[in-house]
Protein backbone atom coordinates (compact mmCIF):
# COMPACT_ATOMS: atom_id res chain seq x y z
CA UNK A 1 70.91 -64.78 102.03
CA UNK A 2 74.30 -64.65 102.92
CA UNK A 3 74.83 -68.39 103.34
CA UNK A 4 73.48 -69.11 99.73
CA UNK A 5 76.39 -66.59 98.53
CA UNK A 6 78.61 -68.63 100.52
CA UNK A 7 77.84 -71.82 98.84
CA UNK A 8 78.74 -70.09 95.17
CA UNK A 9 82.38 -70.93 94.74
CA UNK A 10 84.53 -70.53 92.10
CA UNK A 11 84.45 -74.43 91.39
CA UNK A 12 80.08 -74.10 91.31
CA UNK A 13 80.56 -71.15 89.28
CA UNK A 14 82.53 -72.95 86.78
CA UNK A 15 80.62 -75.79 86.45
CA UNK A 16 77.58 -73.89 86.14
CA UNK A 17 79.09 -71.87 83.24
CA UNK A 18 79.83 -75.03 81.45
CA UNK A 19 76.51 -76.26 82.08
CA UNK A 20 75.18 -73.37 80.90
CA UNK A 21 77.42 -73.16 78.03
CA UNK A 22 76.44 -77.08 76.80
CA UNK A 23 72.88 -76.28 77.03
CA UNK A 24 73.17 -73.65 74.32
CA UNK A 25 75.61 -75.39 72.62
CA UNK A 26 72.58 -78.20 72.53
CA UNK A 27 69.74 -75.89 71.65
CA UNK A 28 71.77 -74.27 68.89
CA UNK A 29 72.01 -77.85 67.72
CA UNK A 30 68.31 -78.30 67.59
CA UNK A 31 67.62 -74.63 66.23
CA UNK A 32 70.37 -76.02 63.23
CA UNK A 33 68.10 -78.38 62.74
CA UNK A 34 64.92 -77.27 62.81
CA UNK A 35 65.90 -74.50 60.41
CA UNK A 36 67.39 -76.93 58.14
CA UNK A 37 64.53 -79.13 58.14
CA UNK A 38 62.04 -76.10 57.64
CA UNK A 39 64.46 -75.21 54.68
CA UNK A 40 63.91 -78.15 53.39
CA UNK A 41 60.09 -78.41 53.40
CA UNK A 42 59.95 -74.63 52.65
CA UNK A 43 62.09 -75.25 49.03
CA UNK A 44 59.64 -78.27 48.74
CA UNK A 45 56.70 -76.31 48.62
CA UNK A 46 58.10 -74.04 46.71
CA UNK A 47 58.58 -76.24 44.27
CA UNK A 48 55.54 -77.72 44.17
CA UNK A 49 53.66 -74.40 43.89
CA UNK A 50 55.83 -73.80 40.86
CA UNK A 51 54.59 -76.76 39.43
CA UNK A 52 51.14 -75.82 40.24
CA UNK A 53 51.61 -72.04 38.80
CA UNK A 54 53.40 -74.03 35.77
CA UNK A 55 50.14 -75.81 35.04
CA UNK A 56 48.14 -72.89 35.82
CA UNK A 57 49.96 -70.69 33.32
CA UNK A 58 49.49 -73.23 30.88
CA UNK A 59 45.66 -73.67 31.01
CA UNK A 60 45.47 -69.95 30.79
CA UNK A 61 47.53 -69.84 27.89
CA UNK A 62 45.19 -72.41 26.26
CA UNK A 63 42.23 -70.08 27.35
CA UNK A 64 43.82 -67.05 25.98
CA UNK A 65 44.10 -69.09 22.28
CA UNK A 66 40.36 -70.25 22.28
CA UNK A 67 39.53 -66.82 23.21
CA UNK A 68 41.50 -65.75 20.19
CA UNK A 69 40.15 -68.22 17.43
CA UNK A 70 36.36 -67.87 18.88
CA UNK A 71 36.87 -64.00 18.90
CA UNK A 72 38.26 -63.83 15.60
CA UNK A 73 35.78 -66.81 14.69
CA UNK A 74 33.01 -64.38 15.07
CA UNK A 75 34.69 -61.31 13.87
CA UNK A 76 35.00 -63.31 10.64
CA UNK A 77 31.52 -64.65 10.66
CA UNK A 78 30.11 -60.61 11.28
CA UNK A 79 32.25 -59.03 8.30
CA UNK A 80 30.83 -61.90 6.07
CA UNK A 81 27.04 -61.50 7.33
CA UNK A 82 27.73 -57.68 6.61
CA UNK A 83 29.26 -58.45 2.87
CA UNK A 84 26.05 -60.74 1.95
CA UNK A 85 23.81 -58.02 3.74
CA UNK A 86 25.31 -55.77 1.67
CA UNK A 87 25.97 -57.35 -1.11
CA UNK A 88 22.23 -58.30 -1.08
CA UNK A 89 20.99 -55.07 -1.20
CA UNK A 90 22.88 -53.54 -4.11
């Protein structure tokens, strides 16, 4: 054990500090750039779903109105079946 100590000078120490300090410095790097590129696709997706929702909203909206016009379609089509009914029977 005591010859491995031996064989750690100041010089090894250094240079493994500095070794050790560029391999972070190089994985930071990558992490930069992984995070960047995830941005990236992340903010793509996002704007594709908000196209999607967009379009979604949309064909609801257009569901909504036909819903309105058929419902007061038949509303209409009721009061005036009741007014001949009625009017009928006087």
């Amino acid at each position: 054990m005591s010859n491995v100590r031996e064989a750690w000078t100041d010089e090894c120490l250094d240079d493994f500090g500095r070794n050790v300090d560029h391999r972070f410095d190089r994985l930071e790097k990558k992490v930069d750039r992984l995070s960047r590129r995830m941005d990236d696709g992340f903010r793509d997706v996002r704007t594709e779903m908000n196209a999607k929702f967009e379009r979604v909203e949309g064909r609801i909206d257009d569901i909504n109105r036909t819903m309105l016009r058929l419902g007061g379609g038949a509303l209409v089509t009721f009061a005036v079946g009741f007014a001949g009914l009625i009017a009928t029977q006087l």
